[in-house]
PDB file of N, CA and C in Angstrom:
ATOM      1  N   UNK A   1     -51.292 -84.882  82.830  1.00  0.00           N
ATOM      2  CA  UNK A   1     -51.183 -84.147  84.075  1.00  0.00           C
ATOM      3  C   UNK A   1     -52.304 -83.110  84.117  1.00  0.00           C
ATOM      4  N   UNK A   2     -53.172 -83.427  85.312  1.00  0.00           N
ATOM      5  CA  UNK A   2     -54.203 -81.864  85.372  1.00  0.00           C
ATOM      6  C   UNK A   2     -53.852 -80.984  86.552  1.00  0.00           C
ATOM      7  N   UNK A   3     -52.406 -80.989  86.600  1.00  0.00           N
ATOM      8  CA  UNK A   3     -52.293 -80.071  88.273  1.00  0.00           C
ATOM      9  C   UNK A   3     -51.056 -79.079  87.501  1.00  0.00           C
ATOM     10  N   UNK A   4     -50.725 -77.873  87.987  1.00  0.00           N
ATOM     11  CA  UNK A   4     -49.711 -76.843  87.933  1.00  0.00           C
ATOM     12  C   UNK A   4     -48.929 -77.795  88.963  1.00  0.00           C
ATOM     13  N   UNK A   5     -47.720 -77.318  88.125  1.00  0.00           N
ATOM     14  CA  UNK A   5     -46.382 -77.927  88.487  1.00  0.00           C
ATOM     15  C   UNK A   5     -46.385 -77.478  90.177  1.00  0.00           C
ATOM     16  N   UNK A   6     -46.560 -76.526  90.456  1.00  0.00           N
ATOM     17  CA  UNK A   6     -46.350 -75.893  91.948  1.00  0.00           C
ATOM     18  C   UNK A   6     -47.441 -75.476  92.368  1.00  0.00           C
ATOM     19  N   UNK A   7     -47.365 -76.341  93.709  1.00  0.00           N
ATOM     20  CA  UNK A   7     -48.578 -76.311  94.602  1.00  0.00           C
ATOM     21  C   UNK A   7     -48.770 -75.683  95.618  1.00  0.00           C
ATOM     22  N   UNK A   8     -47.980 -74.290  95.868  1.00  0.00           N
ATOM     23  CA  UNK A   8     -47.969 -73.261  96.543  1.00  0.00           C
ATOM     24  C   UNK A   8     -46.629 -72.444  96.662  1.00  0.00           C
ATOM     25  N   UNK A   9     -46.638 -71.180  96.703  1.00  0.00           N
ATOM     26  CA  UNK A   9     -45.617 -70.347  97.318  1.00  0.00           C
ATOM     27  C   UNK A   9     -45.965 -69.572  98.355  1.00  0.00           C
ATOM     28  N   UNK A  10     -44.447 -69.583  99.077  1.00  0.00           N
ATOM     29  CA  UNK A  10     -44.585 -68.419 100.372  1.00  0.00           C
ATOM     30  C   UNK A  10     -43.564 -67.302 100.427  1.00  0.00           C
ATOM     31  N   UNK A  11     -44.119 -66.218 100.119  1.00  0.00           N
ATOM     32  CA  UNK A  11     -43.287 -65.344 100.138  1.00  0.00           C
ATOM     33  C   UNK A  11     -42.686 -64.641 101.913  1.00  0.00           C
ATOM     34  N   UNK A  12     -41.258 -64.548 102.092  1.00  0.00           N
ATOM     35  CA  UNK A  12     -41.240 -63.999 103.324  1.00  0.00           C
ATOM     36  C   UNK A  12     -41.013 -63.065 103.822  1.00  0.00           C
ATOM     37  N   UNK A  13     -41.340 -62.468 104.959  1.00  0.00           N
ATOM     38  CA  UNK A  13     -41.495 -60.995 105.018  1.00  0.00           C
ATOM     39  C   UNK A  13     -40.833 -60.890 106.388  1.00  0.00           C
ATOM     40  N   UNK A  14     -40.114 -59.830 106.780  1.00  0.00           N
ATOM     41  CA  UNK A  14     -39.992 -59.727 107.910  1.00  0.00           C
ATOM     42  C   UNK A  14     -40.683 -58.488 108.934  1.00  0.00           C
ATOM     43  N   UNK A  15     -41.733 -57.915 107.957  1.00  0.00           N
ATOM     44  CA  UNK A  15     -42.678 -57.164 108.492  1.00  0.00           C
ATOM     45  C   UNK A  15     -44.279 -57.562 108.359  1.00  0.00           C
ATOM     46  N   UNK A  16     -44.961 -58.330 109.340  1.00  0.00           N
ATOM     47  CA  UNK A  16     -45.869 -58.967 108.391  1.00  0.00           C
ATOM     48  C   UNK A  16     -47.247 -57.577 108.190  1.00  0.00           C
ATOM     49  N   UNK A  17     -47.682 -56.769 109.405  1.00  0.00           N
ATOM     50  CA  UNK A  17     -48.353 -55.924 109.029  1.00  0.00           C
ATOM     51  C   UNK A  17     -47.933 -55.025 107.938  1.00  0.00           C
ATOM     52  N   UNK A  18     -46.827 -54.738 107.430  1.00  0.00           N
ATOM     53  CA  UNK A  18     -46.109 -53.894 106.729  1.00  0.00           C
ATOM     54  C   UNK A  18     -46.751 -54.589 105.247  1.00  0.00           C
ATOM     55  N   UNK A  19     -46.296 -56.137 105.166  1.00  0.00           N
ATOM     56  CA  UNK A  19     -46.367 -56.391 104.063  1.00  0.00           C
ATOM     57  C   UNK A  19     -47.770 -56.790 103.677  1.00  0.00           C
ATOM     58  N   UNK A  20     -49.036 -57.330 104.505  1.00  0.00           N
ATOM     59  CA  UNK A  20     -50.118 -57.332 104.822  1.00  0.00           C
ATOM     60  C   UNK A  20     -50.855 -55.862 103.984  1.00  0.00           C
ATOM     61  N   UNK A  21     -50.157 -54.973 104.343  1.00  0.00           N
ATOM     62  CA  UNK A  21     -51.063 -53.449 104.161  1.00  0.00           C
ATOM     63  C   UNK A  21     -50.915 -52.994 102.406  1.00  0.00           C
ATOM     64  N   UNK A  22     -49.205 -53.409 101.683  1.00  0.00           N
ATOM     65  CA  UNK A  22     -48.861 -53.346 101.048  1.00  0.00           C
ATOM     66  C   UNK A  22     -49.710 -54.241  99.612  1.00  0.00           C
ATOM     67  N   UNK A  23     -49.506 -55.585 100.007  1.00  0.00           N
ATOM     68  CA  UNK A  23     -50.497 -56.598  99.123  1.00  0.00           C
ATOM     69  C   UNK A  23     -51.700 -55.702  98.959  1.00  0.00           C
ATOM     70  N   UNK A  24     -52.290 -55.676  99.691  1.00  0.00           N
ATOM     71  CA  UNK A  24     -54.001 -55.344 100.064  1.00  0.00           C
ATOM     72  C   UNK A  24     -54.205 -54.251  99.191  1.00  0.00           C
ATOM     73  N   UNK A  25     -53.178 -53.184  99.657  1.00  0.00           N
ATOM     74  CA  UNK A  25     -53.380 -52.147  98.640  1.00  0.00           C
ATOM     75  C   UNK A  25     -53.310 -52.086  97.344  1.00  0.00           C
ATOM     76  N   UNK A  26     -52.300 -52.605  96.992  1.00  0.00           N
ATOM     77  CA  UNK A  26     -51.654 -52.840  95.426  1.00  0.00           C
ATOM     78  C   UNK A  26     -52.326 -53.749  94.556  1.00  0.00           C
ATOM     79  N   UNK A  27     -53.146 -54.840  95.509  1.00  0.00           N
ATOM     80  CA  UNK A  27     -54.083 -55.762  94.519  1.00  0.00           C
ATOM     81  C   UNK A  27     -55.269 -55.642  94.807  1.00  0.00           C
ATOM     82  N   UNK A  28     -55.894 -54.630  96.251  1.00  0.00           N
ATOM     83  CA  UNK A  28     -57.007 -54.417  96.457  1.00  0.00           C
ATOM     84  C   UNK A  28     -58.136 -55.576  96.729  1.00  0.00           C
ATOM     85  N   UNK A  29     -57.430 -56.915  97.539  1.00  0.00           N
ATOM     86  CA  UNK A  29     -58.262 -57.616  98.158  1.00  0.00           C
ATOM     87  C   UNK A  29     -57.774 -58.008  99.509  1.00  0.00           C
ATOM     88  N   UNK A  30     -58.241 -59.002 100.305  1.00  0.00           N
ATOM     89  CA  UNK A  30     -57.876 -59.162 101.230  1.00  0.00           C
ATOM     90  C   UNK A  30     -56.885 -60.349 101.631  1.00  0.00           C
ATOM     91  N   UNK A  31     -56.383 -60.190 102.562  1.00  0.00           N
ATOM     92  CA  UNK A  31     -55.396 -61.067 103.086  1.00  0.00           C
ATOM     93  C   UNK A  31     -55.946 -62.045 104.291  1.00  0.00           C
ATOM     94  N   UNK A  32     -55.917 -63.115 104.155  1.00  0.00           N
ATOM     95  CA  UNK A  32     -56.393 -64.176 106.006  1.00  0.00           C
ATOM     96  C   UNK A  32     -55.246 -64.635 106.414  1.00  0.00           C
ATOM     97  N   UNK A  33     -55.401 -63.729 107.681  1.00  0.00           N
ATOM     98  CA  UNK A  33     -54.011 -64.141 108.564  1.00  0.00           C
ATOM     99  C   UNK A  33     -53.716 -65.267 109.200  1.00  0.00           C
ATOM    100  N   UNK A  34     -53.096 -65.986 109.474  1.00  0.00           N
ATOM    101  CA  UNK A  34     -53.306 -67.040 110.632  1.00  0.00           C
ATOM    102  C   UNK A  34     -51.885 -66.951 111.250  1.00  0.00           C
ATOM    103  N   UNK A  35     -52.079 -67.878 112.458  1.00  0.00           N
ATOM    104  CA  UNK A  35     -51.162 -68.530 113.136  1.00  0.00           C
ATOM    105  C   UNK A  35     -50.631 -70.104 113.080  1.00  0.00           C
ATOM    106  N   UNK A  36     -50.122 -70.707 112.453  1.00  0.00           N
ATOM    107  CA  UNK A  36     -49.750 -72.253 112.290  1.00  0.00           C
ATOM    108  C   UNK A  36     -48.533 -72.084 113.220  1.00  0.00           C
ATOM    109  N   UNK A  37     -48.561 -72.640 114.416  1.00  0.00           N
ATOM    110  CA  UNK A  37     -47.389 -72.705 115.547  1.00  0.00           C
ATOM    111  C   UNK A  37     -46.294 -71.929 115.392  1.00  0.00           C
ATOM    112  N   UNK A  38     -45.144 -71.677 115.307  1.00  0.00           N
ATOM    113  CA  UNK A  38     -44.188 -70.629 115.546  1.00  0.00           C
ATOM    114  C   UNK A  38     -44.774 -69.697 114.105  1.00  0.00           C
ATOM    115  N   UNK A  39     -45.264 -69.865 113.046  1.00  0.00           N
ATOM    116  CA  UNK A  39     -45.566 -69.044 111.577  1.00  0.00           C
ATOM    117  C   UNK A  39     -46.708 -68.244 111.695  1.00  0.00           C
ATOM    118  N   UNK A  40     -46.512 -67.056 111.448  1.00  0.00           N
ATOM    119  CA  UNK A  40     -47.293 -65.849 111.299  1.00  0.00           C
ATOM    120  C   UNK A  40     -47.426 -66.280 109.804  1.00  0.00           C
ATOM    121  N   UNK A  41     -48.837 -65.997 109.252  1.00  0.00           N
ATOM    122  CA  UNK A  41     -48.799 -66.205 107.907  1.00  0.00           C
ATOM    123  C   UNK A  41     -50.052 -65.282 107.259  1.00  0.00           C
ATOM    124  N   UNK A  42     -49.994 -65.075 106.096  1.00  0.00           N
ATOM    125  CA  UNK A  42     -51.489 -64.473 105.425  1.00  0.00           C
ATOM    126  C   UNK A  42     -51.875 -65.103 104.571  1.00  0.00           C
ATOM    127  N   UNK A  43     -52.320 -65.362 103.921  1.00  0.00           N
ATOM    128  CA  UNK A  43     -53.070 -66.320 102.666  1.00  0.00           C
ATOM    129  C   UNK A  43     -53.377 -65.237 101.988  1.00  0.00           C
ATOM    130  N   UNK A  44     -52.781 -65.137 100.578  1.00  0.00           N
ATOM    131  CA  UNK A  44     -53.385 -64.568  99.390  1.00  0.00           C
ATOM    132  C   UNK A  44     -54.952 -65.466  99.233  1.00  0.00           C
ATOM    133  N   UNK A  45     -55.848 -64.665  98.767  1.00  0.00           N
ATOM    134  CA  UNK A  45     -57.151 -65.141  98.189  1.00  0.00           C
ATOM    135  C   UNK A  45     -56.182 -66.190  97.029  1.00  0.00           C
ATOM    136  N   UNK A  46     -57.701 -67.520  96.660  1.00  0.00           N
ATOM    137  CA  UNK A  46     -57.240 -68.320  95.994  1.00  0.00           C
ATOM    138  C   UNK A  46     -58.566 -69.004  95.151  1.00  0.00           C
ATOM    139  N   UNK A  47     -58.716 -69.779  94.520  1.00  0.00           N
ATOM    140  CA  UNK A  47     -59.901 -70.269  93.739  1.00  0.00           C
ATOM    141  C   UNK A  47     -59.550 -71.999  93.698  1.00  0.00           C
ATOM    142  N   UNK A  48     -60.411 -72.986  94.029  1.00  0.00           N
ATOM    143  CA  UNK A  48     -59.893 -74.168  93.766  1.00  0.00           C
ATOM    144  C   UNK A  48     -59.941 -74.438  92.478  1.00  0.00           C
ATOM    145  N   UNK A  49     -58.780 -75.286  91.739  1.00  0.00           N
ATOM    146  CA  UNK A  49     -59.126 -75.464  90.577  1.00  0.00           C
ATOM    147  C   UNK A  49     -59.359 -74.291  89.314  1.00  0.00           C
ATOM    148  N   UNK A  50     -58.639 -72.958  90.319  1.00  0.00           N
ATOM    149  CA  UNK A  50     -58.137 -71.900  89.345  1.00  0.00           C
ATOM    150  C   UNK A  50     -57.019 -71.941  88.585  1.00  0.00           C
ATOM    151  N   UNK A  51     -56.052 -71.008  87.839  1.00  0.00           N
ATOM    152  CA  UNK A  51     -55.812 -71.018  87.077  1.00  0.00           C
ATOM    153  C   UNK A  51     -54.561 -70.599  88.270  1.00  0.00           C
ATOM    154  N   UNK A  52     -53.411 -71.194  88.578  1.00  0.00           N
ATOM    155  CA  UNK A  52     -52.254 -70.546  89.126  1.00  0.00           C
ATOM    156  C   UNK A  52     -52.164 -71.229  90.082  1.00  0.00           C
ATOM    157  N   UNK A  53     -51.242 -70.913  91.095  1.00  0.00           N
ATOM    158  CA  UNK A  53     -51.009 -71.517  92.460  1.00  0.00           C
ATOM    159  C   UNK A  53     -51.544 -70.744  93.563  1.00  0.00           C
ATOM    160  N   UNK A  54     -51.773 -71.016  94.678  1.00  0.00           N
ATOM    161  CA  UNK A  54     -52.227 -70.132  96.090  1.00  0.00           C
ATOM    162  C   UNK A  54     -50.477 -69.991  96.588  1.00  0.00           C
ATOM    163  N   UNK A  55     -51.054 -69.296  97.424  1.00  0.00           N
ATOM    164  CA  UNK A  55     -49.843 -68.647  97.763  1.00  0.00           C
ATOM    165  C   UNK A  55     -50.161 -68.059  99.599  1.00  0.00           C
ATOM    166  N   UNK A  56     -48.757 -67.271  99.886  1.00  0.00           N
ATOM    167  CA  UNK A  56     -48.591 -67.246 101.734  1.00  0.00           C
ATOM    168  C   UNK A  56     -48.074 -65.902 101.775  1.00  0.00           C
ATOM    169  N   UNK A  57     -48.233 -65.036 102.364  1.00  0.00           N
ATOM    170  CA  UNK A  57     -46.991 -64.514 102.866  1.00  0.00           C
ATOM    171  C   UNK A  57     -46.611 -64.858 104.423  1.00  0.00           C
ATOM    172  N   UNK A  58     -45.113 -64.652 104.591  1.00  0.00           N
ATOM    173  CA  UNK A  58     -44.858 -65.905 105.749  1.00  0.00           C
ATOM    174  C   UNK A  58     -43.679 -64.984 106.736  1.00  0.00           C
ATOM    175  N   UNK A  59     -43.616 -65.214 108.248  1.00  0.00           N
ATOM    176  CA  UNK A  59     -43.130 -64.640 108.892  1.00  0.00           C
ATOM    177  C   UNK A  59     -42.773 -65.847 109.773  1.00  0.00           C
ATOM    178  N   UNK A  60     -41.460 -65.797 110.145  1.00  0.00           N
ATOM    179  CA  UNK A  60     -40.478 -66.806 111.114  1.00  0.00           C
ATOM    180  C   UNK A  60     -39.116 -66.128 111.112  1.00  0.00           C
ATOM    181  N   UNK A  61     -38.956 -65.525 112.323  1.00  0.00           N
ATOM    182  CA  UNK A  61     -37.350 -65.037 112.296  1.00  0.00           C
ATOM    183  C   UNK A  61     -36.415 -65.572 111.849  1.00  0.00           C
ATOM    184  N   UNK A  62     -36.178 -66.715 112.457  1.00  0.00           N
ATOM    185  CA  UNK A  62     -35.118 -67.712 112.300  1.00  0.00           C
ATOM    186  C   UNK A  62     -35.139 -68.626 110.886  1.00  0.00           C
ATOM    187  N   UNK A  63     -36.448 -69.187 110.291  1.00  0.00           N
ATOM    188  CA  UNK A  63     -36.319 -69.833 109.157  1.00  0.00           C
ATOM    189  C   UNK A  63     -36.449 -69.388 107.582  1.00  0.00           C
ATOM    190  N   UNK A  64     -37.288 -68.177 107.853  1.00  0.00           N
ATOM    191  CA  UNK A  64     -37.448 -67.134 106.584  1.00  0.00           C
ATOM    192  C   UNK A  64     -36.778 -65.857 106.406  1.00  0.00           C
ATOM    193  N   UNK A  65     -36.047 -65.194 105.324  1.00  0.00           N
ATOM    194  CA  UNK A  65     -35.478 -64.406 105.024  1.00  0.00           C
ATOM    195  C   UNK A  65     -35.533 -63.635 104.044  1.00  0.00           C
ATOM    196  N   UNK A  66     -36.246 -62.815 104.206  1.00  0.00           N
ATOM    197  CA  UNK A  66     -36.326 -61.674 102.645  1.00  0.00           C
ATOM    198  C   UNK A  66     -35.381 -61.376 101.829  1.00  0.00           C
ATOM    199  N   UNK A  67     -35.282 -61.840 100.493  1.00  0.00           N
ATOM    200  CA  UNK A  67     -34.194 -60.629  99.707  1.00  0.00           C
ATOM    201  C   UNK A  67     -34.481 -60.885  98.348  1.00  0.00           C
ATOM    202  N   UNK A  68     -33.351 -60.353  97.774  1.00  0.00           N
ATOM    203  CA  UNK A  68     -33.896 -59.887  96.715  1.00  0.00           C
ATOM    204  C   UNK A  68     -33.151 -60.900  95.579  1.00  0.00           C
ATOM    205  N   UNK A  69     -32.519 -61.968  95.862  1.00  0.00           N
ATOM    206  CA  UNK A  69     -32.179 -63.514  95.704  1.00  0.00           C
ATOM    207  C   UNK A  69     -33.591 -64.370  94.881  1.00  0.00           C
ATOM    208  N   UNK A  70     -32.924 -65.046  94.318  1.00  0.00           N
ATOM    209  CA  UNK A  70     -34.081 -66.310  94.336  1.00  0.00           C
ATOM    210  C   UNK A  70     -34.962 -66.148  93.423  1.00  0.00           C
ATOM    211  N   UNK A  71     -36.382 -66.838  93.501  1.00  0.00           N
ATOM    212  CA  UNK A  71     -37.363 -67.175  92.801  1.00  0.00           C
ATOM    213  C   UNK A  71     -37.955 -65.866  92.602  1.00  0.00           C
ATOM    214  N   UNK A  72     -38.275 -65.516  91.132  1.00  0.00           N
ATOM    215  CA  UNK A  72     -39.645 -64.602  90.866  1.00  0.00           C
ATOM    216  C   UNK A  72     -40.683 -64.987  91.171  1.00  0.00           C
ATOM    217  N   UNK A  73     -41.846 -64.154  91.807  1.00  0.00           N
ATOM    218  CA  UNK A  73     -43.401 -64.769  91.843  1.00  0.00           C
ATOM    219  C   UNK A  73     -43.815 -63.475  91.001  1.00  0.00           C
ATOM    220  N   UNK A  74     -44.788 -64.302  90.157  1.00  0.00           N
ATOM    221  CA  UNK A  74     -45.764 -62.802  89.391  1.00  0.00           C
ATOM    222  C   UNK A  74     -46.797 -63.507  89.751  1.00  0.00           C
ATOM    223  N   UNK A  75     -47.429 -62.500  90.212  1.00  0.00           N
ATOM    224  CA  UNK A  75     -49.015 -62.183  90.626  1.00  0.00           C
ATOM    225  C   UNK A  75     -50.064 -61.870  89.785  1.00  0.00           C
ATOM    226  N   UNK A  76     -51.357 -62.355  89.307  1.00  0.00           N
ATOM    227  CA  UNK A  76     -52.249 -61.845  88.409  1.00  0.00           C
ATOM    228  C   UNK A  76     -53.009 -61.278  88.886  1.00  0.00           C
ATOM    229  N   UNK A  77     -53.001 -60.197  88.040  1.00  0.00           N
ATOM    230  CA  UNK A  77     -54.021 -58.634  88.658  1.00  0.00           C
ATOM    231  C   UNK A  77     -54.944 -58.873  88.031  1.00  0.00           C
ATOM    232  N   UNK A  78     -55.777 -57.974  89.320  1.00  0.00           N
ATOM    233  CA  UNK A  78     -57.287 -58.138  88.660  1.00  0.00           C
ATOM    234  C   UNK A  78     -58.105 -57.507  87.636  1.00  0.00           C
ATOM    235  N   UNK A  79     -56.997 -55.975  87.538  1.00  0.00           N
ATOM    236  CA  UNK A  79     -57.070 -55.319  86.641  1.00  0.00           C
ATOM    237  C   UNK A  79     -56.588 -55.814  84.719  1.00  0.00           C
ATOM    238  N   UNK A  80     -56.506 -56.722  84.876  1.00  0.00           N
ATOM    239  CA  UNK A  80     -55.676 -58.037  83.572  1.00  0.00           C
ATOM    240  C   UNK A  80     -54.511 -57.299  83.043  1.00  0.00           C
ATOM    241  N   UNK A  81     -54.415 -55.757  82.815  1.00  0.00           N
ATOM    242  CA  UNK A  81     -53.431 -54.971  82.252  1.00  0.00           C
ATOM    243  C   UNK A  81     -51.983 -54.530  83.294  1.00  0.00           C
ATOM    244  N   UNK A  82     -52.109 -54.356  84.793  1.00  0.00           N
ATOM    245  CA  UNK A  82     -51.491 -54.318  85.419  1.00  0.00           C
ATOM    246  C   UNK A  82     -51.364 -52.672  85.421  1.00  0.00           C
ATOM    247  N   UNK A  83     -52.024 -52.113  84.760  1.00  0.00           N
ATOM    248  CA  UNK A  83     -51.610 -50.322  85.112  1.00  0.00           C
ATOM    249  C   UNK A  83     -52.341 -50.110  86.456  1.00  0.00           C
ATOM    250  N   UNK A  84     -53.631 -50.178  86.736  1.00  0.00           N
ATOM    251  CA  UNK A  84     -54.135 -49.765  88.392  1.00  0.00           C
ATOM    252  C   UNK A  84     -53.387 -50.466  89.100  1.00  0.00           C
ATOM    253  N   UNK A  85     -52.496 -51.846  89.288  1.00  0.00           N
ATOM    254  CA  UNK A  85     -51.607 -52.472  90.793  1.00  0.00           C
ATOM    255  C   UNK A  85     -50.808 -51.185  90.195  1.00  0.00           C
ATOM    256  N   UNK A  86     -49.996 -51.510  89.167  1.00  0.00           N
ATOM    257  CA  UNK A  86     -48.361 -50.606  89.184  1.00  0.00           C
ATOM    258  C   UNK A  86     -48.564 -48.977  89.447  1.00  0.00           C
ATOM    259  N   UNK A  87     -49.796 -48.645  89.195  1.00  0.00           N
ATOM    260  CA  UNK A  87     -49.819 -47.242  89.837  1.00  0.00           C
ATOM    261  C   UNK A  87     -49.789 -47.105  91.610  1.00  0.00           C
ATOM    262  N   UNK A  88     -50.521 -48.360  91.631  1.00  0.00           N
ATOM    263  CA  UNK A  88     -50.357 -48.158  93.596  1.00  0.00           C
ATOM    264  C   UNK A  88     -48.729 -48.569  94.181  1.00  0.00           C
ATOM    265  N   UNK A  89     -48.234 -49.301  93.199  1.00  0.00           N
ATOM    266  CA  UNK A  89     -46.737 -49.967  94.304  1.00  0.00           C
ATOM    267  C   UNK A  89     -45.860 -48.428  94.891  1.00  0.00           C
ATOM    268  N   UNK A  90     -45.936 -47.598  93.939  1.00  0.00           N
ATOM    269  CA  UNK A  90     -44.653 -46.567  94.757  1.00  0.00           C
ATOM    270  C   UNK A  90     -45.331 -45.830  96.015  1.00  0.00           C
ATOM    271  N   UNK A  91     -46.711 -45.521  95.842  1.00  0.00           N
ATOM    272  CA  UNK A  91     -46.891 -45.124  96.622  1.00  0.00           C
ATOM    273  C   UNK A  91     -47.570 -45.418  98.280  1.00  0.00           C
ATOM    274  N   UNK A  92     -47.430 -47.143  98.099  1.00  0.00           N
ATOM    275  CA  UNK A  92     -47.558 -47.810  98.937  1.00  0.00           C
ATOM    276  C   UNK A  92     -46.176 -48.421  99.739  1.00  0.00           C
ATOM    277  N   UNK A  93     -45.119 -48.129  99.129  1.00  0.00           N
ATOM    278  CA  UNK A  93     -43.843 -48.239  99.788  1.00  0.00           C
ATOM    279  C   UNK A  93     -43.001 -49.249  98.516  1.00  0.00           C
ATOM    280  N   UNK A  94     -43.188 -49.425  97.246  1.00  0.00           N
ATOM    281  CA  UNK A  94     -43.064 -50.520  96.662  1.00  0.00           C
ATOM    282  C   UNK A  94     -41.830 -50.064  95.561  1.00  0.00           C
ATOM    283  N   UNK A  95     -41.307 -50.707  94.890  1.00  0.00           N
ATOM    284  CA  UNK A  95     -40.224 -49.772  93.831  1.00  0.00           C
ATOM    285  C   UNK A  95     -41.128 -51.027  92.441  1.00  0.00           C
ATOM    286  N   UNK A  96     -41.126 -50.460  91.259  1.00  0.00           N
ATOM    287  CA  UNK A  96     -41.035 -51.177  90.296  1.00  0.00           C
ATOM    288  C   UNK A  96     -39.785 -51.126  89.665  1.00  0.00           C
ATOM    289  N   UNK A  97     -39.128 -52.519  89.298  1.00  0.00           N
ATOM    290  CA  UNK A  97     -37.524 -52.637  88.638  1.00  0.00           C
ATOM    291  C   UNK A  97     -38.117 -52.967  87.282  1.00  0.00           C
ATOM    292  N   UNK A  98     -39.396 -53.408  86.905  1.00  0.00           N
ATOM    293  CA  UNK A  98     -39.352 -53.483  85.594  1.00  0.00           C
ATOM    294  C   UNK A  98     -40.769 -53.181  85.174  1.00  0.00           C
ATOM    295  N   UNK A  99     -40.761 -51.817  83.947  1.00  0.00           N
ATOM    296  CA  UNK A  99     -42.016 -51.407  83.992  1.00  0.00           C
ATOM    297  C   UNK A  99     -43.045 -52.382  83.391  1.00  0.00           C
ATOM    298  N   UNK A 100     -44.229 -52.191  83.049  1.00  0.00           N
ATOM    299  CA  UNK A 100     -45.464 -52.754  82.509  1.00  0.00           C
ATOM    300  C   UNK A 100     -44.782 -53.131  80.836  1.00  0.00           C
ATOM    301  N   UNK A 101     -44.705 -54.513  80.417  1.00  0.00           N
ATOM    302  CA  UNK A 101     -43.808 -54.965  79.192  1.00  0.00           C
ATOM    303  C   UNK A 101     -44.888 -56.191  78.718  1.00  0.00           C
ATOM    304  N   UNK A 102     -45.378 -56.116  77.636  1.00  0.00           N
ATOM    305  CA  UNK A 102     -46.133 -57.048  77.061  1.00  0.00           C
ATOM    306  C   UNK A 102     -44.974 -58.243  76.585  1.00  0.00           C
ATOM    307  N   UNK A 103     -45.623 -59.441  77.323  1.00  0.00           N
ATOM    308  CA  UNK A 103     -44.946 -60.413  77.025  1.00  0.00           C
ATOM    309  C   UNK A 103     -44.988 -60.973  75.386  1.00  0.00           C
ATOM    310  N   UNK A 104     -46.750 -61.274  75.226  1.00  0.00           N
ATOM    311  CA  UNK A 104     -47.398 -61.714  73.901  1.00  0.00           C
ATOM    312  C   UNK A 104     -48.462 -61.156  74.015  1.00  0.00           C
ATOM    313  N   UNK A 105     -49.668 -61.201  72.570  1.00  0.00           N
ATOM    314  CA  UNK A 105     -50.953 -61.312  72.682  1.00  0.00           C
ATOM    315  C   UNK A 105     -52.064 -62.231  73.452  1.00  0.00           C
ATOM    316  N   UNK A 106     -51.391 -63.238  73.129  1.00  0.00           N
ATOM    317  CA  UNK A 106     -51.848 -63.719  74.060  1.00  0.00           C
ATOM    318  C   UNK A 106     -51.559 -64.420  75.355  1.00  0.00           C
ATOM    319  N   UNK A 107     -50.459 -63.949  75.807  1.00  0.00           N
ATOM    320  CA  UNK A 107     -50.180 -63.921  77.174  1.00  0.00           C
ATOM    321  C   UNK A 107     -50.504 -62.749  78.100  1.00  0.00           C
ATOM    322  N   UNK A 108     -50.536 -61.428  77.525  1.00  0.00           N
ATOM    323  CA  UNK A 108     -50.395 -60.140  77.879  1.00  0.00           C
ATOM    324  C   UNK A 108     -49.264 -59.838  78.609  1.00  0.00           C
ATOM    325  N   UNK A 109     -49.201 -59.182  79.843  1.00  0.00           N
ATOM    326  CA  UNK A 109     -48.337 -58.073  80.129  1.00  0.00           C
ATOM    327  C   UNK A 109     -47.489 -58.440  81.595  1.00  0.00           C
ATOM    328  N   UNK A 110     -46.462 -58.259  82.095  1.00  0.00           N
ATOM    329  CA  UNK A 110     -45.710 -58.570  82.886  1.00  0.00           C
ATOM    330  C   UNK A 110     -45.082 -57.237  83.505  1.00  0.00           C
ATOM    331  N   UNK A 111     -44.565 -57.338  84.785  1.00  0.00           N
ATOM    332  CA  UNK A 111     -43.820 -56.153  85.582  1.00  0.00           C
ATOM    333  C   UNK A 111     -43.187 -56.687  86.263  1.00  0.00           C
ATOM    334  N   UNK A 112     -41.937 -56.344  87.201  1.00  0.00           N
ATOM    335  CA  UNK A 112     -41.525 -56.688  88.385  1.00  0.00           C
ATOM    336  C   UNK A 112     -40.809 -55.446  88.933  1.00  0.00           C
TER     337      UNK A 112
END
């Protein structure tokens, strides 16, 4: 097998400028918005043939629902250590439930 098991996630939001401003800040790149027929959406930046999955954030009243249920997504910072994102989440509107925790050496470090 040369593919990651999962070939995209969409996270959903029911604020999309809200959550738009939030990403941007906390990982310090940009977001591409689009419109795909009733879906408001943003595209996390992505690399072909990088190391992870691409990803959405996604807005639909009726079919998407935020909470705090369900699947984890961890995000790789660009900072590799995760202290510059986790310093921006609180004060971008964000809570951390689990601080900066080294998984392995060579995995490094995890938060949520």
């Amino acid at each position: 097998m040369n593919k990651n098991v999962v070939g995209w996630f969409e996270v959903p939001t029911s604020d999309m400028e809200r959550a738009i401003k939030f990403y941007e800040a906390v990982f310090g790149y940009k977001l591409e918005r689009h419109q795909m027929g009733p879906l408001d959406i943003a595209w996390f930046p992505s690399v072909e043939n990088g190391i992870g999955s691409p990803g959405t954030l996604i807005y639909h009243a009726e079919a998407y629902k935020p909470s705090m249920d369900g699947t984890l997504i961890y995000f790789t910072a660009p900072s590799g250590d995760l202290s510059n994102e986790l310093a921006r989440v609180e004060p971008n509107g964000g809570k951390v439930l689990v601080p900066r925790t080294q998984i392995s050496e060579d995995y490094g470090y995890m938060a949520v």
